[in-house]
Protein backbone atom coordinates (compact mmCIF):
# COMPACT_ATOMS: atom_id res chain seq x y z
CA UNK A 1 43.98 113.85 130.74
CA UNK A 2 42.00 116.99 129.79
CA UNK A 3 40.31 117.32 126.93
CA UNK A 4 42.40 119.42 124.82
CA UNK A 5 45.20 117.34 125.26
CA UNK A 6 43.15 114.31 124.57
CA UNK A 7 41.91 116.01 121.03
CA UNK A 8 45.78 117.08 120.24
CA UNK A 9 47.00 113.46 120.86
CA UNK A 10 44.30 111.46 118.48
CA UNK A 11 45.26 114.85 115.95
CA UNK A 12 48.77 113.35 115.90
CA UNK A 13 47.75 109.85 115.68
CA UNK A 14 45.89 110.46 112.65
CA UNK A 15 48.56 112.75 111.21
CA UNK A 16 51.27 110.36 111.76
CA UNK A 17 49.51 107.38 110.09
CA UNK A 18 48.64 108.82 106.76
CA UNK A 19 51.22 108.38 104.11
CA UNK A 20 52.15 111.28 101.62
CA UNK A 21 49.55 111.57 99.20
CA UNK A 22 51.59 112.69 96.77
CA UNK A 23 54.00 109.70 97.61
CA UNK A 24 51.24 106.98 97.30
CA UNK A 25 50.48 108.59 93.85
CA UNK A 26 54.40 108.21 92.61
CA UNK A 27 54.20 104.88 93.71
CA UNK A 28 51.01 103.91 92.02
CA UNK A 29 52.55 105.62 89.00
CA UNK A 30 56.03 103.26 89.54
CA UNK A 31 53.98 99.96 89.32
CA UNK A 32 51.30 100.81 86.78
CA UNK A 33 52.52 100.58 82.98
CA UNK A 34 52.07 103.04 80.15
CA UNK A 35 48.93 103.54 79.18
CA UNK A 36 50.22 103.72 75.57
CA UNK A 37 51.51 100.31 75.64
CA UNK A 38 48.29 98.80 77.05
CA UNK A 39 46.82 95.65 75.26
CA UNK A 40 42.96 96.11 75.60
CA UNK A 41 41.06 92.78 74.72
CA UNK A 42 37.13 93.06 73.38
CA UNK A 43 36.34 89.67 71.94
CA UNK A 44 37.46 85.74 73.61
CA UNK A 45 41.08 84.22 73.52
CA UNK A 46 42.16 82.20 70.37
CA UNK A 47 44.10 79.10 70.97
CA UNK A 48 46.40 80.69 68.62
CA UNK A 49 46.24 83.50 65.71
CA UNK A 50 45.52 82.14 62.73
CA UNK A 51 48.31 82.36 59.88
CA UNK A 52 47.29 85.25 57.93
CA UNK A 53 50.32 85.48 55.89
CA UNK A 54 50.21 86.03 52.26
CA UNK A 55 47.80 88.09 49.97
CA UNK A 56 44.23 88.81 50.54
CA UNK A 57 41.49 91.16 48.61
CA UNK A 58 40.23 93.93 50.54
CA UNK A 59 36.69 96.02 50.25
CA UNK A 60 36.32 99.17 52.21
CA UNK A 61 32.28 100.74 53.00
CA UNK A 62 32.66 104.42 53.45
CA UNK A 63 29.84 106.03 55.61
CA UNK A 64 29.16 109.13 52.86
CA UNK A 65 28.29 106.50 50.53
CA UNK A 66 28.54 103.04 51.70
CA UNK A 67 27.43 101.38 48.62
CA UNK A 68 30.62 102.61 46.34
CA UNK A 69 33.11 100.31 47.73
CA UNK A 70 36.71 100.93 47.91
CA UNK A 71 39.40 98.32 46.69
CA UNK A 72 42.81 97.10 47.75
CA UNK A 73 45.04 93.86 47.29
CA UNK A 74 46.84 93.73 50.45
CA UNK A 75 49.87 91.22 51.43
CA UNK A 76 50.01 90.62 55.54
CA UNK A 77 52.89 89.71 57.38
CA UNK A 78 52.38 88.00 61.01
CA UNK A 79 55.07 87.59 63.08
CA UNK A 80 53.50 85.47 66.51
CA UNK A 81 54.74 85.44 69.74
CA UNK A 82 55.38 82.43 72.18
CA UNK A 83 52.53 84.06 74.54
CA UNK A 84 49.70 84.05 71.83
CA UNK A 85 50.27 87.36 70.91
CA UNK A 86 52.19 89.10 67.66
CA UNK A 87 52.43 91.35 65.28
CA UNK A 88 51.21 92.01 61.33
CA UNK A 89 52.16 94.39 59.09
CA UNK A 90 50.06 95.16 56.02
CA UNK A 91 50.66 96.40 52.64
CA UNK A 92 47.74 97.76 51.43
CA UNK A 93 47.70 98.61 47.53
CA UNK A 94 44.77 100.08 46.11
CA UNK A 95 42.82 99.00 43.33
CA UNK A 96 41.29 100.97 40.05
CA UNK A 97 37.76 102.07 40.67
CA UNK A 98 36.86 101.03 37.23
CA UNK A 99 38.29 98.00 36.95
CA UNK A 100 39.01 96.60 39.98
CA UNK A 101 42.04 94.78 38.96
CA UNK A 102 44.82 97.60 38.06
CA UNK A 103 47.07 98.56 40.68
CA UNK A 104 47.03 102.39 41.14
CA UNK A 105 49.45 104.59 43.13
CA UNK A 106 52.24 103.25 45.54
CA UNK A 107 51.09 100.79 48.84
CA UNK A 108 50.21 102.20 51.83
CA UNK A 109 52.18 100.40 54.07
CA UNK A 110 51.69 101.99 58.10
CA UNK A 111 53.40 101.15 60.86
CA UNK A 112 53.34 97.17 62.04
CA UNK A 113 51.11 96.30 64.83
CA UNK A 114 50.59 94.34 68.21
CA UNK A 115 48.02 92.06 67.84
CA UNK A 116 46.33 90.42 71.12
CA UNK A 117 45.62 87.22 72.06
CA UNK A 118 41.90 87.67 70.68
CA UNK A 119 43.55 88.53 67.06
CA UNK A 120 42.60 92.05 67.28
CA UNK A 121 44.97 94.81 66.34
CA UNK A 122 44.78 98.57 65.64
CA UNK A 123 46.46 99.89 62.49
CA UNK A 124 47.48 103.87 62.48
CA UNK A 125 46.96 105.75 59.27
CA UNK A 126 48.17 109.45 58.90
CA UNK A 127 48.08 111.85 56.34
CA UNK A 128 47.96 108.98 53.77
CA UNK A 129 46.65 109.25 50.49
CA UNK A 130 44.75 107.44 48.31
CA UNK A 131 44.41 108.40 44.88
CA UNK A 132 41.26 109.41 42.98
CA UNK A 133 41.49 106.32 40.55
CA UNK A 134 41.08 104.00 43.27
CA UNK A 135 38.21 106.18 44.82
CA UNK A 136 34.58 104.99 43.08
CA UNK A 137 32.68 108.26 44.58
CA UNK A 138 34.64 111.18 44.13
CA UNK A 139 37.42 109.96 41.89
CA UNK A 140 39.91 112.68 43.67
CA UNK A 141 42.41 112.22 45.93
CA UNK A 142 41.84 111.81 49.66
CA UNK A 143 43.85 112.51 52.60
CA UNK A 144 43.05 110.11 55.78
CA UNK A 145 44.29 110.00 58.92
CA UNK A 146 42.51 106.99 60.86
CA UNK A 147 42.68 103.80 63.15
CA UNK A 148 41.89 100.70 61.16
CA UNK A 149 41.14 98.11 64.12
CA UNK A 150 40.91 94.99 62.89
CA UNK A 151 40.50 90.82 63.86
CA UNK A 152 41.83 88.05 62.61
CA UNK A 153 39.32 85.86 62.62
CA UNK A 154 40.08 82.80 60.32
CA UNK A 155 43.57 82.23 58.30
CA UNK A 156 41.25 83.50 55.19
CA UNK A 157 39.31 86.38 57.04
CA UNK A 158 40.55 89.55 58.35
CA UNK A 159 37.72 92.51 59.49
CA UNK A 160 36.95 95.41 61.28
CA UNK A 161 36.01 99.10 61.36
CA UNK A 162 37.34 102.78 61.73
CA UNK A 163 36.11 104.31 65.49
CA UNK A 164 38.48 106.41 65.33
CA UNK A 165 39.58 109.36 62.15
CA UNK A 166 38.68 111.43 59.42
CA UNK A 167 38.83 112.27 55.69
CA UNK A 168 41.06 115.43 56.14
CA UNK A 169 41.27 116.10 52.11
CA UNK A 170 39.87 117.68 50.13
CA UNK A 171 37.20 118.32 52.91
CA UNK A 172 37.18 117.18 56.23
CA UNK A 173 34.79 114.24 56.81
CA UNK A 174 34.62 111.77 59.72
CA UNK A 175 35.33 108.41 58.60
CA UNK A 176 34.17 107.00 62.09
CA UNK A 177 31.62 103.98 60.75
CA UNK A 178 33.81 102.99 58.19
CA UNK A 179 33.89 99.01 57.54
CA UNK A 180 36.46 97.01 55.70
CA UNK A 181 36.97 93.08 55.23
CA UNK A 182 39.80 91.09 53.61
CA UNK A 183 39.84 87.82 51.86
CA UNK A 184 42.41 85.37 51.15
CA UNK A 185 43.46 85.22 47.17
CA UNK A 186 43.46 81.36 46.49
CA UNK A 187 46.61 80.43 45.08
CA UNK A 188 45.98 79.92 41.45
CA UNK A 189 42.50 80.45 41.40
CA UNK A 190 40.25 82.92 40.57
CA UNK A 191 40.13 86.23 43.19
CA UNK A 192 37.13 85.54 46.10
CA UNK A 193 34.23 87.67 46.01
CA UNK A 194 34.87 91.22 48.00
CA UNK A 195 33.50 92.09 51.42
CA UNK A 196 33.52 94.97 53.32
CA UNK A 197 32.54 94.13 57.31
CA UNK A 198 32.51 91.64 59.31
CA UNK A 199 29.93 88.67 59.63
CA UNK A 200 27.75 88.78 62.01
CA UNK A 201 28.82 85.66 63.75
CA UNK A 202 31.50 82.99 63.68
CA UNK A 203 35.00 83.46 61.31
CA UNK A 204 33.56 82.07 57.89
CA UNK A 205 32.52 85.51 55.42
CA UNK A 206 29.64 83.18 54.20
CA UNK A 207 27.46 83.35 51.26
CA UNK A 208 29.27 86.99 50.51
CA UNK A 209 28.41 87.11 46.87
CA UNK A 210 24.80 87.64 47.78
CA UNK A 211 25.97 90.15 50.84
CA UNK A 212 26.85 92.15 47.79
CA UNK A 213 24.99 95.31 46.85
CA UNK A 214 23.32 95.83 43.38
CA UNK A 215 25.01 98.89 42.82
CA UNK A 216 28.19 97.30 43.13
CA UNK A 217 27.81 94.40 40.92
CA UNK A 218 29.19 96.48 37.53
CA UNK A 219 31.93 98.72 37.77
């Protein structure tokens, strides 16, 4: 066999056993799900989600002033799955700035939301608004369109942060940095004491009273 025809023969070879590029892609893009829809998981498996049903006291730390705390009573709704996952929905009423206690404008109540095994769960926010009355550094309105991720991390204790939004009105602000924490209103007792992140280990909120900054402690 000459050279040439030896070359054109391991050409053909090589040719003939290398699928369609374009067809291996298709077929990746068959078998792979939406992207959308994926479930990403950051912290260990629960056994099971904690029931977080019922009505809990919220505190919000803004980055542009993180020591004027912002103040909702919010009511969650889980709905769990037979595979360890489900879904909560939150109504999220704010609170008066001054006060703390008067219920001001309607409840922000977003979309529900899948929540992973590890009882985390991202919460979409857009163009909401809360109103001035419930805002303690500004006292105007403000437009926010955000991702409130969250954990449930004890039947009592729900936490998180914002990585991802902004203040959009009346300027535009990032609210990336943002923490928030909810409590669990004892039934018939007094309200708990507010927090606004997460501890720094374990479910219990701890000794929060003392987590809680001078400037906060009168209205």
């Amino acid at each position: 066999m000459s050279k040439l025809l030896l070359i054109a023969v391991l050409l053909l070879t090589i040719l003939g056993g290398c699928p369609d590029p374009q067809a291996r892609f298709d077929d990746f893009a068959r078998r792979v799900p939406d992207a959308a829809h994926e479930v990403h998981i950051d912290a260990m498996p629960l056994p099971s989600l904690p029931d977080v049903n019922g009505d809990f006291l919220m505190g919000m730390s803004v980055p542009i002033s993180p020591d004027q705390w912002l103040r909702f009573h919010v009511h969650d709704t889980l709905v769990a799955n037979t595979d360890g996952t489900g879904t909560i929905t939150m109504s999220i009423q704010p609170l008066s700035a001054m006060d703390h206690v008067t219920l001001v404008g309607p409840a922000l109540v977003p979309p529900a939301a899948d929540v992973n095994i590890a009882g985390e769960f991202d919460v979409e926010f857009t163009d909401v608004v809360i109103p001035g009355a419930a805002n303690p550094i500004t006292g105007s309105d403000v437009t926010v369109t955000l991702t409130l991720h969250g954990q449930i991390r004890t039947q009592d204790l729900v936490c998180g942060d914002v990585p991802v939004g902004n203040i959009t009105m009346p300027v535009m602000l990032s609210a990336v940095g943002t923490t928030w924490s909810q409590v669990r209103i004892p039934a018939g007792g007094p309200d708990p004491t507010i927090e606004v992140k997460c501890p720094a280990t374990g479910g219990d909120a701890g000794p929060i009273d003392a987590a809680a900054p001078a400037s906060d402690a009168t209205p």
